[in-house]
Protein backbone atom coordinates (compact mmCIF):
# COMPACT_ATOMS: atom_id res chain seq x y z
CA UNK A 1 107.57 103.62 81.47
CA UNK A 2 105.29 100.67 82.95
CA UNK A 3 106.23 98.29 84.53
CA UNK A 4 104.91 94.61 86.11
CA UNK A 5 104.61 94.34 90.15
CA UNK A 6 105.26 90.67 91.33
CA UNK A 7 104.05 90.46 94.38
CA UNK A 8 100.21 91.44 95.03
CA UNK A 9 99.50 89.21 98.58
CA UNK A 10 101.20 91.80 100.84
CA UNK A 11 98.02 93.85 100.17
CA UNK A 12 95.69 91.16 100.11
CA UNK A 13 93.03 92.54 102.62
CA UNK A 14 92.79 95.76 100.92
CA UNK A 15 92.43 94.09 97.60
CA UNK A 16 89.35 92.06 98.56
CA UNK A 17 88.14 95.47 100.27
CA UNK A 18 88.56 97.79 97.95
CA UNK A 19 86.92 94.99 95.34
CA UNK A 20 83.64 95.42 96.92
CA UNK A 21 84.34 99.03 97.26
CA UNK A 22 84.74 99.74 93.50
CA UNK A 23 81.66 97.72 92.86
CA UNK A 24 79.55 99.98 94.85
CA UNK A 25 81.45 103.18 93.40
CA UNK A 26 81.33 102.65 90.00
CA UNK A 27 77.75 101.94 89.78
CA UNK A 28 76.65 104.96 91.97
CA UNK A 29 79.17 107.51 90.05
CA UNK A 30 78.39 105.57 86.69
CA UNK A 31 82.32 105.63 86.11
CA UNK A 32 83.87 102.14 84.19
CA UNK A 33 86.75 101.94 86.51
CA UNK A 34 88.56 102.83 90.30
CA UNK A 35 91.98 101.72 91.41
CA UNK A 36 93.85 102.00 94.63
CA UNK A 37 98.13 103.47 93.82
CA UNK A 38 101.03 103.67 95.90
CA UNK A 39 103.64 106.28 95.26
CA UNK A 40 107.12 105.28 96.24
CA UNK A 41 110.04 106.94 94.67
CA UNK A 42 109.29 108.45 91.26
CA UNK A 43 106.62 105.12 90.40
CA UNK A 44 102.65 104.96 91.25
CA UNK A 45 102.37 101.35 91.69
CA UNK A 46 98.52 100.02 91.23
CA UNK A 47 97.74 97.75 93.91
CA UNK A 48 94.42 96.83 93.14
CA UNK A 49 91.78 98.32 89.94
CA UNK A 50 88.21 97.53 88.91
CA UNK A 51 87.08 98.09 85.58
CA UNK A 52 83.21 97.33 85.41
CA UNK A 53 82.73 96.85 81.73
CA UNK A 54 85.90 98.21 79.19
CA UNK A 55 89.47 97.19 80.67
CA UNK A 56 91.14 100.16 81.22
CA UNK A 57 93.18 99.81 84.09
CA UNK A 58 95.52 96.55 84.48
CA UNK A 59 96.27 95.41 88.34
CA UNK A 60 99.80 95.52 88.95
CA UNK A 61 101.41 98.34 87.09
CA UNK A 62 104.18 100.32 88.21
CA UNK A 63 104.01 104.02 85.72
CA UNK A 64 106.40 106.29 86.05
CA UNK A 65 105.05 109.41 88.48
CA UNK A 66 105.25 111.79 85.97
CA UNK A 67 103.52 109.82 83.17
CA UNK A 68 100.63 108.62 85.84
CA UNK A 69 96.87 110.22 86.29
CA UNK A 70 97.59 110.42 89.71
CA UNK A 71 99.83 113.60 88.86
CA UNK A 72 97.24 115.35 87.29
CA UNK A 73 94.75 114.72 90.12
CA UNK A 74 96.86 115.49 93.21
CA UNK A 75 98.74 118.37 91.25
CA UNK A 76 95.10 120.09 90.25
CA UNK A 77 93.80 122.83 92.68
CA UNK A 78 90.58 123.17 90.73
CA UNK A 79 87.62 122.37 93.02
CA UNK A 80 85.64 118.76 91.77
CA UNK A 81 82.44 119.83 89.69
């Protein structure tokens, strides 16, 4: 289930950081998109996202943990290629 967060300004420095960080990431990993999530409970909320050219990832979101990416990346103990 997704849902929509209200209230974005409590993270307000880290949005405008992590902007300019996604900028710089995407381009040198050629990847369309990077987001910053907070897991509280059983949700991954997305507190901020860039997607450089195809909108993939909506600013935000709360996703049930289960149903989120962010399982399959912190539950994977297979070494990044």
């Amino acid at each position: 289930m997704i849902s929509k967060v209200k209230d974005k300004t409590v993270y307000q420095s880290l949005v405008d950081t992590s902007t300019k960080l996604f900028e710089l990431l995407t381009k040198n990993l050629d990847v369309n998109s990077a987001y910053i999530a907070k897991k509280v409970g059983n949700k991954m909320t997305v507190i901020n996202s860039y997607n450089k050219v195809e909108f993939i990832i909506p600013d935000d979101i709360a996703v049930d943990y289960q149903e989120s990416n962010c399982k399959l990346v912190l539950e994977n103990n297979e070494p990044a290629k």
